[in-house]
Protein backbone atom coordinates (compact mmCIF):
# COMPACT_ATOMS: atom_id res chain seq x y z
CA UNK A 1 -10.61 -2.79 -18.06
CA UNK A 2 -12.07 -2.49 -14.38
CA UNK A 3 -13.34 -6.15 -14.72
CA UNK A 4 -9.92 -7.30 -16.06
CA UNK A 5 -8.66 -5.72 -13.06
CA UNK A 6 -10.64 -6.52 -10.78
CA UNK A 7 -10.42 -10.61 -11.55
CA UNK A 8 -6.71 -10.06 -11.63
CA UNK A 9 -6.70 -8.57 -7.97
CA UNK A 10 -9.32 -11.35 -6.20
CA UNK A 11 -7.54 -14.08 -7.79
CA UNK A 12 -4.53 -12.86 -6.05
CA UNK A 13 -5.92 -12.14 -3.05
CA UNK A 14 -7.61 -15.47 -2.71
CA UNK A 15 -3.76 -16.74 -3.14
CA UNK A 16 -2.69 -14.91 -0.24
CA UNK A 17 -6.00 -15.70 1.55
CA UNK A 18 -5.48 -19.49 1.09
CA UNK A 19 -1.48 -19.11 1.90
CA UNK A 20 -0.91 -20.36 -1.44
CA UNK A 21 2.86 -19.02 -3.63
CA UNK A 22 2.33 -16.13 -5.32
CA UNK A 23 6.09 -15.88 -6.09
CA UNK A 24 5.38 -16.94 -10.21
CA UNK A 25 2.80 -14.10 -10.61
CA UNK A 26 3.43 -10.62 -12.15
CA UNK A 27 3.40 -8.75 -8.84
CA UNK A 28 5.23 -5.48 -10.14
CA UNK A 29 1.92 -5.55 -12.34
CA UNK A 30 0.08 -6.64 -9.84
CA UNK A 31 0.85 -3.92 -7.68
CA UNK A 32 0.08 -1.51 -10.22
CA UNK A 33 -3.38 -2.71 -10.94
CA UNK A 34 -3.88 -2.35 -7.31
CA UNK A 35 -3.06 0.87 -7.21
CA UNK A 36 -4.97 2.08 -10.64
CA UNK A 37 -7.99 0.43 -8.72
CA UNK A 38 -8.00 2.40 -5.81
CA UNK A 39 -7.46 5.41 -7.54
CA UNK A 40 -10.28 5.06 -9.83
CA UNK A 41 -12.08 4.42 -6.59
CA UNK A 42 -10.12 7.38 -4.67
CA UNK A 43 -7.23 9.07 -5.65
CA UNK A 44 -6.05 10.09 -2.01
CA UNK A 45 -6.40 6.52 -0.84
CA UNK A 46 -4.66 5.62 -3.75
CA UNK A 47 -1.16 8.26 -2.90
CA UNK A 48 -1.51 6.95 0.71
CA UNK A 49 -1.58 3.25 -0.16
CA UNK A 50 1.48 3.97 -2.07
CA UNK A 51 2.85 6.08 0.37
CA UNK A 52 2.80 3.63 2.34
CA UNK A 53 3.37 -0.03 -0.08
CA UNK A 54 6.73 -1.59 1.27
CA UNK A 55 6.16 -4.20 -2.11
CA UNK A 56 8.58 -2.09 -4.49
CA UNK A 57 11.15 -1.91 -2.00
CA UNK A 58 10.95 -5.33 -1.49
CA UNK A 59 10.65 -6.66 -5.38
CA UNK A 60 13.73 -4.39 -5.46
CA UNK A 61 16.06 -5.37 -2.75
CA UNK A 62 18.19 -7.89 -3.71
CA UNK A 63 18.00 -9.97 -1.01
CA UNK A 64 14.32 -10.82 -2.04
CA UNK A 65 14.51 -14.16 -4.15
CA UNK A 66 11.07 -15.26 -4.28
CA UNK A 67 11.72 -18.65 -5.85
């Protein structure tokens, strides 16, 4: 699982990295995993990065068309 997640996360963040579209990945998933992973790592860090994650209110406004 942590390995799964883990590849999952630095292939998207060598997307971003390399300004490449990251529009056609799972990013409500993606998020998710992101957040799992930081709270197996801490689970404050984890409530603050979501405290603090503008991605579901973006993936949820309707404005955002990311194709």
């Amino acid at each position: 699982d942590v390995h799964d997640a883990m590849r999952d996360l630095h292939l998207l963040r060598n997307r971003i990295a390399h300004h490449e579209p990251i529009h056609n990945r799972p990013l409500v998933e993606l998020h998710a995993a992101a957040l799992t992973t930081a709270g197996w790592i801490c689970p404050t860090t984890r409530g603050w990065i979501a405290a603090r994650s503008r991605v579901p209110a973006l993936l949820a406004d309707p404005a955002f068309d990311p194709a």
